[in-house]
Protein backbone atom coordinates (compact mmCIF):
# COMPACT_ATOMS: atom_id res chain seq x y z
CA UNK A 1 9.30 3.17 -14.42
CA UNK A 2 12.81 3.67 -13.15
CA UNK A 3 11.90 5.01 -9.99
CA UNK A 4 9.96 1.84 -8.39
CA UNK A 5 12.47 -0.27 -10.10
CA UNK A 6 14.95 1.21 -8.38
CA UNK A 7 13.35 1.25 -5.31
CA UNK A 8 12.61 -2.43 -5.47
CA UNK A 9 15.97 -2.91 -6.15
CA UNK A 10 17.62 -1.43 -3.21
CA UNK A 11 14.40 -2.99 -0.71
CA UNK A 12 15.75 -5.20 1.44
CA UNK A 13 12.74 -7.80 2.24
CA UNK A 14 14.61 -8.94 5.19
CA UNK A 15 14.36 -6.28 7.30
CA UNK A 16 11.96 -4.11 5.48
CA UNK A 17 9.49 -6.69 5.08
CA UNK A 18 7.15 -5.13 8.35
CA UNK A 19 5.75 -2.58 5.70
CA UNK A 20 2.28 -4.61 6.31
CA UNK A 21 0.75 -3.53 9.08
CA UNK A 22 1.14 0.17 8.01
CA UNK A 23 0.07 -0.51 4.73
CA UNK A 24 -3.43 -2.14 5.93
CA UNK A 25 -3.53 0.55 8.71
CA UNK A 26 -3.48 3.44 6.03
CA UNK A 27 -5.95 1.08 3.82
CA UNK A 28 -8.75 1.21 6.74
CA UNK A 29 -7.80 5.38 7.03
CA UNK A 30 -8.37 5.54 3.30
CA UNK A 31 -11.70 3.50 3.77
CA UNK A 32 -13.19 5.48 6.41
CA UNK A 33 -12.57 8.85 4.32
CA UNK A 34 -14.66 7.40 1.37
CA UNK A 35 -17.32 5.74 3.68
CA UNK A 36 -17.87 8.61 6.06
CA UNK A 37 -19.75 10.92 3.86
CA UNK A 38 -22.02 8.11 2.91
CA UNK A 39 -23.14 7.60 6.42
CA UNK A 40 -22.91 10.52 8.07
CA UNK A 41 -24.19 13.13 5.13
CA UNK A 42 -25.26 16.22 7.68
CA UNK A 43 -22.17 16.20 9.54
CA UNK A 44 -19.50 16.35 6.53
CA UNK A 45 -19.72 19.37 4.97
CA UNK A 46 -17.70 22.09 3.42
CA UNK A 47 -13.99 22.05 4.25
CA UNK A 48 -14.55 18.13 6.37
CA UNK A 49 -15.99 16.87 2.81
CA UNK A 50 -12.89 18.36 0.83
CA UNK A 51 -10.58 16.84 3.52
CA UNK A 52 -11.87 13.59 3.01
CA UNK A 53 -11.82 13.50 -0.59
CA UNK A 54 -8.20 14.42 -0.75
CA UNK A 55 -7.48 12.42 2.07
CA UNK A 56 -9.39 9.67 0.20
CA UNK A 57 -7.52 10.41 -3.39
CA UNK A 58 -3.98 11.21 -1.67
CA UNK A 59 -3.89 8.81 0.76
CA UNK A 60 -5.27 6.25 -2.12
CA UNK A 61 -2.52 6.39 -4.20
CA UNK A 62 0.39 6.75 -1.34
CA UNK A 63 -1.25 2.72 -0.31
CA UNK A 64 -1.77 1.69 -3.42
CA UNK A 65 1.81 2.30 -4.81
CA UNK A 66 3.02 0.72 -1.14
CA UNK A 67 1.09 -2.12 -1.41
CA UNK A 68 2.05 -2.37 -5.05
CA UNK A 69 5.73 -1.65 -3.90
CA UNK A 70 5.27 -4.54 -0.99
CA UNK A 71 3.81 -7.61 -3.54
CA UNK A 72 6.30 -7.09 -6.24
CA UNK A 73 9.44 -7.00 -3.83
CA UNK A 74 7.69 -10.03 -2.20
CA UNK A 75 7.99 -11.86 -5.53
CA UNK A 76 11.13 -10.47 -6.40
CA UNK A 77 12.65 -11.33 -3.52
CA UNK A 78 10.87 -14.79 -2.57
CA UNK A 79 12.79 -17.00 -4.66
CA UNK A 80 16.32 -15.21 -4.00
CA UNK A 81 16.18 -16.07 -0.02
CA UNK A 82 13.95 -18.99 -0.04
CA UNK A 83 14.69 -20.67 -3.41
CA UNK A 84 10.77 -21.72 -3.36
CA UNK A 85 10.68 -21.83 -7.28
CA UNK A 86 13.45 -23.72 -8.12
CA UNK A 87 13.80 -26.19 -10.53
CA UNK A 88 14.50 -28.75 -7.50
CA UNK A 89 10.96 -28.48 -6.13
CA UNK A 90 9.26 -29.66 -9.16
């Protein structure tokens, strides 16, 4: 747990914050992999069907600790440049 909290700590959302579009990018990659073999089941085999399961497990995990990374600096660092949840708003 030290780790991401550290790295959350030292993101800067200001200039950082254009981590989206790779994120979603490596989401559709990570789709694809786990999709493919269902469509085209002739064409993926051997080796191609082990590179898509590890590209579909690997590549899983890398986006889902991003996007995990990405949402909790977004709330941690929402309220500390925009003051959104401030007592004075409510």
């Amino acid at each position: 747990m030290s780790s991401p909290s550290s790295i959350i700590y030292i993101f800067d959302f200001q200039t950082d914050s254009d981590i989206g579009g790779p994120l979603l990018g490596g989401l559709c990659v990570v789709l694809a992999a786990g999709i493919a073999p269902m469509l085209m089941p002739r064409l993926i085999t051997g080796r191609s069907l082990a590179l898509m399961e590890n590209v579909s497990l690997y590549g899983g995990l890398a986006v889902f600790g991003g996007l995990t990374l990405y949402d909790v600096c977004i709330v941690y660092h929402l309220p500390h440049v925009f003051r959104v949840f401030s007592p004075d708003n409510y």
